[in-house]
N, C-alpha and C. Protein backbone atom coordinates (compact mmCIF):
# COMPACT_ATOMS: atom_id res chain seq x y z
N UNK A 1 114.50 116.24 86.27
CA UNK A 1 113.26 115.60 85.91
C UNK A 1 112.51 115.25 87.19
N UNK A 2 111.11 115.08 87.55
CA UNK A 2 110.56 115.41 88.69
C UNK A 2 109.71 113.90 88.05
N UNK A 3 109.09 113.55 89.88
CA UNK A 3 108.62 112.29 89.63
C UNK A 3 107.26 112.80 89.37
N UNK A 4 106.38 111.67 88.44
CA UNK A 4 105.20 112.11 88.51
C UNK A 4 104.27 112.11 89.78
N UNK A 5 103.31 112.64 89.93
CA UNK A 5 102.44 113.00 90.73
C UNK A 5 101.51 112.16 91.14
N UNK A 6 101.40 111.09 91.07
CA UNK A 6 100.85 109.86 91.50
C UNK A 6 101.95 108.98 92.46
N UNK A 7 103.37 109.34 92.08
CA UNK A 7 103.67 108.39 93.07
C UNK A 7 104.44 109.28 94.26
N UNK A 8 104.36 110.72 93.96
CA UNK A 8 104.11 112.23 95.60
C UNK A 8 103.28 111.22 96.46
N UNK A 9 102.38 111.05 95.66
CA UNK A 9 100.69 110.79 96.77
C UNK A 9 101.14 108.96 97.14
N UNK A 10 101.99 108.59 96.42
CA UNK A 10 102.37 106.85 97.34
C UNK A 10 102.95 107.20 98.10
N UNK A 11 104.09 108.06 98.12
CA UNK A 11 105.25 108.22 99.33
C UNK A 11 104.51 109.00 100.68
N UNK A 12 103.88 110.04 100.12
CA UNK A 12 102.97 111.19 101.23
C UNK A 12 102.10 109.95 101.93
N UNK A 13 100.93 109.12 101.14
CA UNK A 13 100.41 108.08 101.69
C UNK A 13 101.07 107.05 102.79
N UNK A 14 102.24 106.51 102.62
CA UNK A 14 102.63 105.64 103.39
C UNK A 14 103.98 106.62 104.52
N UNK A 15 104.06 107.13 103.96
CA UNK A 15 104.44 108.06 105.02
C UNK A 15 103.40 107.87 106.13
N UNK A 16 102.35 108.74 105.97
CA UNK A 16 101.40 108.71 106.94
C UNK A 16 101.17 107.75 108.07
N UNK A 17 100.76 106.21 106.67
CA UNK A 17 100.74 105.00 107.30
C UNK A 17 101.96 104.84 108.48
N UNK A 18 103.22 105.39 108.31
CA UNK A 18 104.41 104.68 108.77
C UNK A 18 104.25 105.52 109.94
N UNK A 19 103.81 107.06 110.10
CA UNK A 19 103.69 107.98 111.16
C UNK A 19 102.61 107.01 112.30
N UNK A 20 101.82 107.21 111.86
CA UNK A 20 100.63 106.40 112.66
C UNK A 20 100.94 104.71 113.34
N UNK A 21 101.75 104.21 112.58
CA UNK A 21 102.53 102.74 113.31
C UNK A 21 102.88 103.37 114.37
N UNK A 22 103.93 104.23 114.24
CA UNK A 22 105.03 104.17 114.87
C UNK A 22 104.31 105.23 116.18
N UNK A 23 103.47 106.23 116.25
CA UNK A 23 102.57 106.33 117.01
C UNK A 23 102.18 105.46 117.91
N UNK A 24 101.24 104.75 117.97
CA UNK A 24 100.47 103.70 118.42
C UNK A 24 101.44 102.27 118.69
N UNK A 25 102.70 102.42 118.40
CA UNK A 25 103.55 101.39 118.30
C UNK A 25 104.45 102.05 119.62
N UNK A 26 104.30 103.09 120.11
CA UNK A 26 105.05 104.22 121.15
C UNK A 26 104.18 103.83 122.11
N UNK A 27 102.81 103.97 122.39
CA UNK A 27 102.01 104.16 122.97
C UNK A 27 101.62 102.88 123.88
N UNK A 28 101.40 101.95 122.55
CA UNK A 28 101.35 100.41 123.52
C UNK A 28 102.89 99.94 124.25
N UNK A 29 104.19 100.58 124.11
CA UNK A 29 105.19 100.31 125.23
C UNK A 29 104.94 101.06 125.93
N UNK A 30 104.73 102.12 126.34
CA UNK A 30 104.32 103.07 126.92
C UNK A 30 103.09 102.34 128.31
N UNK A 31 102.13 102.07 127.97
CA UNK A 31 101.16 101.02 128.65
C UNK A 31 102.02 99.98 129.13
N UNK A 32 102.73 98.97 128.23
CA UNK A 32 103.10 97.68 128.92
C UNK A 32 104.15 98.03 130.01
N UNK A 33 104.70 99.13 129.29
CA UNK A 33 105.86 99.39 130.17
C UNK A 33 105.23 99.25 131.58
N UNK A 34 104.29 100.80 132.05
CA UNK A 34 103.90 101.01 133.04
C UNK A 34 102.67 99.62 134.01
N UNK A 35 102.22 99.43 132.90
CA UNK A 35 101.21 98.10 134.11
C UNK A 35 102.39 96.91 134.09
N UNK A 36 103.42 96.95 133.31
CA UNK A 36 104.78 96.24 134.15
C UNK A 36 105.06 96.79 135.64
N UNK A 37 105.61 98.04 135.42
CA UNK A 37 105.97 98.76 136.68
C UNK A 37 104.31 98.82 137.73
N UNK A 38 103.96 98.93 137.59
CA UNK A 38 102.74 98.90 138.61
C UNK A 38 102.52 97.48 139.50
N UNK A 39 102.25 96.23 138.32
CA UNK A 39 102.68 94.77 138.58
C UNK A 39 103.66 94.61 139.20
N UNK A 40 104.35 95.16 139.28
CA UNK A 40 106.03 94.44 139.89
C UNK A 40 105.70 95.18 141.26
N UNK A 41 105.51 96.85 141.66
CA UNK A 41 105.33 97.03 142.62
C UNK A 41 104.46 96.64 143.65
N UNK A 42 103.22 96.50 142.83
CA UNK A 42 101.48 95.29 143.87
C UNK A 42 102.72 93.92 143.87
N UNK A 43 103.19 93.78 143.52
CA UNK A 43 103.32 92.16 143.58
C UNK A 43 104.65 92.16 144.50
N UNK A 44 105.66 92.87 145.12
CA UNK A 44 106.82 92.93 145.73
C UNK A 44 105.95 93.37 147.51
N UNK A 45 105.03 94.61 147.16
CA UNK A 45 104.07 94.80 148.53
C UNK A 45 103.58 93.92 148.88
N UNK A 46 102.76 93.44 148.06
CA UNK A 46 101.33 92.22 148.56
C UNK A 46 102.16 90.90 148.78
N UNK A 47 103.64 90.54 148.23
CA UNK A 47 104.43 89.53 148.97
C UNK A 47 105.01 89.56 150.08
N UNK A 48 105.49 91.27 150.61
CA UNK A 48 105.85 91.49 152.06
C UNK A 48 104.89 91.81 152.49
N UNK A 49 103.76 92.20 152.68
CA UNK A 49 102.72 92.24 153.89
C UNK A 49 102.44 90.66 154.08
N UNK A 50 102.25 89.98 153.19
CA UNK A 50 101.73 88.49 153.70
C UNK A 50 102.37 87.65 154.14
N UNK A 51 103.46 88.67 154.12
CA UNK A 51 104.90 87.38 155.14
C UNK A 51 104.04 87.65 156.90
N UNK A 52 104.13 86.15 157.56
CA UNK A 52 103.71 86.72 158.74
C UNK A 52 104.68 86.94 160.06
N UNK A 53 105.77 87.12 159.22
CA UNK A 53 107.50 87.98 159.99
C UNK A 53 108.00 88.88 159.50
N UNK A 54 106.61 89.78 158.48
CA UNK A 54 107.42 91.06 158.10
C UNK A 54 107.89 92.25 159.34
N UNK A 55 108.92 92.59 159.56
CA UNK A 55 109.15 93.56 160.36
C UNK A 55 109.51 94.79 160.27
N UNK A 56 109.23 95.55 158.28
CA UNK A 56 109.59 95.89 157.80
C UNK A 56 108.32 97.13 158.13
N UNK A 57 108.72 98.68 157.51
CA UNK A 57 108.25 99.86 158.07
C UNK A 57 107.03 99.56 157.04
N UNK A 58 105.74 99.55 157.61
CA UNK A 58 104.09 99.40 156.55
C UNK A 58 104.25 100.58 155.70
N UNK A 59 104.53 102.10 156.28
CA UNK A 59 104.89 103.24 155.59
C UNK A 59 105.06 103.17 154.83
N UNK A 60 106.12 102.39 153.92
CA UNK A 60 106.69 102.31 152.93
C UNK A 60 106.30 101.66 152.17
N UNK A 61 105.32 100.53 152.21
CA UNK A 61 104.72 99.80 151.06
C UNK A 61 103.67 100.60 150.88
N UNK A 62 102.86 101.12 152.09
CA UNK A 62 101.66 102.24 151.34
C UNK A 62 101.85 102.98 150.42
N UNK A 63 103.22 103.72 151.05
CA UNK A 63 103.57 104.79 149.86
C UNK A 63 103.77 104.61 148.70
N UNK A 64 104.55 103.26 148.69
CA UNK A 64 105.01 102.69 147.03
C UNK A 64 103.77 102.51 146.52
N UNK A 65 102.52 102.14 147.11
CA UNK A 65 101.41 101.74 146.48
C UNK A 65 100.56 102.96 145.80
N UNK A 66 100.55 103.96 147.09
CA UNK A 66 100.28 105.90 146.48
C UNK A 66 100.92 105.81 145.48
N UNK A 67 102.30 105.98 145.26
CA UNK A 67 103.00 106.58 144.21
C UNK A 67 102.62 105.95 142.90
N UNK A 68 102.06 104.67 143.09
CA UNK A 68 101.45 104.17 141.57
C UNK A 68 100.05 105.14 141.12
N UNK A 69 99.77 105.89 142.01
CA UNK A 69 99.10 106.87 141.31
C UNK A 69 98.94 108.23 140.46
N UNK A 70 100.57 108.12 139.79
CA UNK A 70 100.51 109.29 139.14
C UNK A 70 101.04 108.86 138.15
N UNK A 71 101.23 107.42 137.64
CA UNK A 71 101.18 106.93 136.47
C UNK A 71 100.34 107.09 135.42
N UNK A 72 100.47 107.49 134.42
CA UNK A 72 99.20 107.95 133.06
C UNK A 72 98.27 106.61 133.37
N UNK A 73 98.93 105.26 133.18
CA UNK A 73 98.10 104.48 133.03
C UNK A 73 96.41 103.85 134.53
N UNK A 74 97.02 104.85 135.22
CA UNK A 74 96.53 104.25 136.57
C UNK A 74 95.49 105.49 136.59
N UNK A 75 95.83 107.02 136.35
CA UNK A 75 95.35 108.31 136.29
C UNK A 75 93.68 108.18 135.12
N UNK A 76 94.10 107.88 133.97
CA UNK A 76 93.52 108.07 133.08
C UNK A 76 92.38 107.05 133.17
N UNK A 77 92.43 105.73 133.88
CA UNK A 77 91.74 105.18 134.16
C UNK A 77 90.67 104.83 135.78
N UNK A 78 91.34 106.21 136.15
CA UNK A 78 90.85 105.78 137.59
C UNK A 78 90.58 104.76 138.39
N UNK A 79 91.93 104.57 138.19
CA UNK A 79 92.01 103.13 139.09
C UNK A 79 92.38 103.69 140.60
N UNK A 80 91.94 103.19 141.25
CA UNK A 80 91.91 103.55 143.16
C UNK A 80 93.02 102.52 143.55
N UNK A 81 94.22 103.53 143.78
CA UNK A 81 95.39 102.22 144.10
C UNK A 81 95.49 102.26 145.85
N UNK A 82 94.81 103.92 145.99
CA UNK A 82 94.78 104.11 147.66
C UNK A 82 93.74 103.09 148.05
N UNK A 83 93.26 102.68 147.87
CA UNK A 83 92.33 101.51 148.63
C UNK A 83 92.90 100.38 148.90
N UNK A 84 93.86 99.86 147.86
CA UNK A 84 94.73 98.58 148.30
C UNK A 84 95.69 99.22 149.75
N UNK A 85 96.08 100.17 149.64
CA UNK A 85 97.17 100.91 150.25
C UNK A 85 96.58 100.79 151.98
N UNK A 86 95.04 101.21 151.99
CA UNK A 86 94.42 101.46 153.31
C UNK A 86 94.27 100.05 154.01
N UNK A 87 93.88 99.20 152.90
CA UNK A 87 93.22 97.93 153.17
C UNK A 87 94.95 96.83 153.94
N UNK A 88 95.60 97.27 153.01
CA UNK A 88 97.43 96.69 153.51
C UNK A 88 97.42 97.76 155.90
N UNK A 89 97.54 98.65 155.38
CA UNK A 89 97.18 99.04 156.59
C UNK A 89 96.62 98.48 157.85
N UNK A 90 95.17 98.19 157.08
CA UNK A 90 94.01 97.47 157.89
C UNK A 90 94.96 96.39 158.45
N UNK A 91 95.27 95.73 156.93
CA UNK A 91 95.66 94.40 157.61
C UNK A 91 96.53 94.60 158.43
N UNK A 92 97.03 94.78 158.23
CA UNK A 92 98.65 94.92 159.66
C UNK A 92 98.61 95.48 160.64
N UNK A 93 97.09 96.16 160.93
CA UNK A 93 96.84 96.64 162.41
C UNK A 93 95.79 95.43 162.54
N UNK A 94 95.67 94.52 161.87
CA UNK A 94 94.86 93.13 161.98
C UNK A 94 93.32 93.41 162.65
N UNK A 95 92.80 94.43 162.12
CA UNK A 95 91.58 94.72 161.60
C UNK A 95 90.62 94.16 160.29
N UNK A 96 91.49 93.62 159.90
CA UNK A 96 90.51 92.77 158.33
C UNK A 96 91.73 91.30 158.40
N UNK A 97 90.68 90.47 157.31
CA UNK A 97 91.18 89.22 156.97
C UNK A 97 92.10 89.65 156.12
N UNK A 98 92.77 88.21 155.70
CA UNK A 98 93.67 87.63 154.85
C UNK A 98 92.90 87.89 153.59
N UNK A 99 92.06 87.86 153.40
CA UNK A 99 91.00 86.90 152.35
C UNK A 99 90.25 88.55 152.09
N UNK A 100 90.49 89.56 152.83
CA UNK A 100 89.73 90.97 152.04
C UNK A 100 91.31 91.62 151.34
N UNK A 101 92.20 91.21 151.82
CA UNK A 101 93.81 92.19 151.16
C UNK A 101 93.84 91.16 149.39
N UNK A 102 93.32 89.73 149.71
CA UNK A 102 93.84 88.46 148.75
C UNK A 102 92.90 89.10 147.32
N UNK A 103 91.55 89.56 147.71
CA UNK A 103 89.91 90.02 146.88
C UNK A 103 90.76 91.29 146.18
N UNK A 104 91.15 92.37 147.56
CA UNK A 104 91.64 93.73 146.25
C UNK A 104 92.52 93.50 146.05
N UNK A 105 93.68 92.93 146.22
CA UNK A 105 94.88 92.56 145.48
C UNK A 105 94.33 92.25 143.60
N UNK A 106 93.90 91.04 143.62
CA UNK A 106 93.15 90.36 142.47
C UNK A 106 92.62 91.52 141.77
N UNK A 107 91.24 92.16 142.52
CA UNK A 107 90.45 93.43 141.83
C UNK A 107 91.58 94.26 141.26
N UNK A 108 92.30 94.74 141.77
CA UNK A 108 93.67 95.94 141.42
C UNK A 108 94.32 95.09 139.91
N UNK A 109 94.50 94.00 140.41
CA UNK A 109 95.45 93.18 139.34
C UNK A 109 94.76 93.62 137.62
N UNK A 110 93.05 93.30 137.89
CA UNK A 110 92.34 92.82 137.03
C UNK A 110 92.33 94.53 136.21
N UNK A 111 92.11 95.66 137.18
CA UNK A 111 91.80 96.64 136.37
C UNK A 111 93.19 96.98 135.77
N UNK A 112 94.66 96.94 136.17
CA UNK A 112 95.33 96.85 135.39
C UNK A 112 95.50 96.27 134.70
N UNK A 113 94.90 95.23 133.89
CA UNK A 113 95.38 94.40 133.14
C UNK A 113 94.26 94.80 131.87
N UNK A 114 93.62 95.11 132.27
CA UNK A 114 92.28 95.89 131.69
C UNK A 114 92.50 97.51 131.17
N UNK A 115 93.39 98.25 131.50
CA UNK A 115 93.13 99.63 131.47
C UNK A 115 94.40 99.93 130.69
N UNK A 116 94.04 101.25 129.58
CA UNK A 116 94.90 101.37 128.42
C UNK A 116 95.14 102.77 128.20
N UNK A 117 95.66 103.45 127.35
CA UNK A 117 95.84 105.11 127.50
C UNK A 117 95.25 105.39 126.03
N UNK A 118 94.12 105.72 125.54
CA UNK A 118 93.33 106.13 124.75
C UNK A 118 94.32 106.96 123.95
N UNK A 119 94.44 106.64 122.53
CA UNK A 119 95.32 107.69 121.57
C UNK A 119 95.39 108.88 121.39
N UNK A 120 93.83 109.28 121.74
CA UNK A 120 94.05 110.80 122.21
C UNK A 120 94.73 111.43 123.08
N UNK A 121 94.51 110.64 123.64
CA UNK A 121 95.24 110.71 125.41
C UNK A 121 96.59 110.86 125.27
N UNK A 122 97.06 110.12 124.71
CA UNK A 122 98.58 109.89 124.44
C UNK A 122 99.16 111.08 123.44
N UNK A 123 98.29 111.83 122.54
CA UNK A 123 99.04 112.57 121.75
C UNK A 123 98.56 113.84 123.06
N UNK A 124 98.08 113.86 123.37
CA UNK A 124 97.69 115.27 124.25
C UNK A 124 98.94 115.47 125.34
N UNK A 125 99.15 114.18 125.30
CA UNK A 125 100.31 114.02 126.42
C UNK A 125 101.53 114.72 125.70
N UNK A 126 101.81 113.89 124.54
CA UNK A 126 102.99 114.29 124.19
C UNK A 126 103.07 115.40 123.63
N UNK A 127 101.58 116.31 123.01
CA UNK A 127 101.78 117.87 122.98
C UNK A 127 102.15 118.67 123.73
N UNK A 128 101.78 117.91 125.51
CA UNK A 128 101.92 119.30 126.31
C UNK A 128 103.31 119.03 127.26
N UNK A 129 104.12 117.93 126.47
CA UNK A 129 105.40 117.53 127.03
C UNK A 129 106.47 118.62 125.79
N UNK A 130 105.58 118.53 124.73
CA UNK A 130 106.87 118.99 123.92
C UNK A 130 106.19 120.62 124.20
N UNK A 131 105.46 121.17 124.67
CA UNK A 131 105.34 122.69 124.53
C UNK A 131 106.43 122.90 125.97
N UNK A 132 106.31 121.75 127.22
CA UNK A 132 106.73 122.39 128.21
C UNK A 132 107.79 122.39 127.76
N UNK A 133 108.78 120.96 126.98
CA UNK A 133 110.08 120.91 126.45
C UNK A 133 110.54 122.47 125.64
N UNK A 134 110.18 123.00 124.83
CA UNK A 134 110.14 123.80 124.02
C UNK A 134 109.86 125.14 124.79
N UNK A 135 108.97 125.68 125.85
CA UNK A 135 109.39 126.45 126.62
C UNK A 135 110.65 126.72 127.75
N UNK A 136 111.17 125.65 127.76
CA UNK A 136 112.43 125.51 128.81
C UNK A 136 113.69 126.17 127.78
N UNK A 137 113.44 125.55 126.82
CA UNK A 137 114.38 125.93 125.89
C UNK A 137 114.87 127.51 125.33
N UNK A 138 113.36 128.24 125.38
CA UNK A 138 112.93 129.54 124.92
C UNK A 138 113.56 130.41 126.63
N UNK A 139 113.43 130.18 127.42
CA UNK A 139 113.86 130.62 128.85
C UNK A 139 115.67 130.64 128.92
């Protein structure tokens, strides 16, 4: 005996609903995750450059600061993380103030806290993760 055909279209319906949560429910960890990881790295740099006994290689906080640029969330929004990166530089060849590293620190803070990965964005992502997934496989 088969169910009637009104309640196909409840289950197909909330199906949907439950696809689309769980979507967009992926997507916003996905974001927090990363302007976590971005936060933690501005905030571990911008605490060792302002030590005024860091003796530690500058190289290496620039770079950590570059490398926040190939994060979806930093990419998609064009956020300029190399400018904090140059400006850390500046400072420590003590070419700029305290008070211009303290301004883009803040500015950087603000556009991450501000900047999100558009749902399109996010399924485009995960189309062209599962074609590359799915070609590795076919090889």
């Amino acid at each position: 005996m088969s169910a009637p055909f009104w309640l196909s279209l409840i289950a197909i319906f909330f199906t949907l609903i439950n696809f689309v949560y769980l979507l967009t429910k992926d997507r916003f960890q996905k974001v927090d995750s990363e302007r976590k990881e971005c936060l933690s790295v501005l905030k571990d740099c911008f605490s060792k450059i302002l030590k005024k006994d860091y003796d530690g290689n500058i190289m290496e906080l620039t770079s950590n600061i570059e490398a926040l640029g190939y994060l979806t969330i930093i990419r998609l929004n064009c956020i300029n993380v190399n400018r904090l990166a140059l400006i850390i530089s500046d400072y420590y060849e003590k070419s700029i103030s305290e008070e211009a590293v303290v301004g883009e620190y803040k500015m950087l803070v603000e556009d991450i806290y501000m900047a999100d990965i558009p749902l399109w964005e996010y399924i485009k992502g995960l189309l062209k993760n599962f074609k590359k997934n799915n070609s590795r496989d076919i090889l």
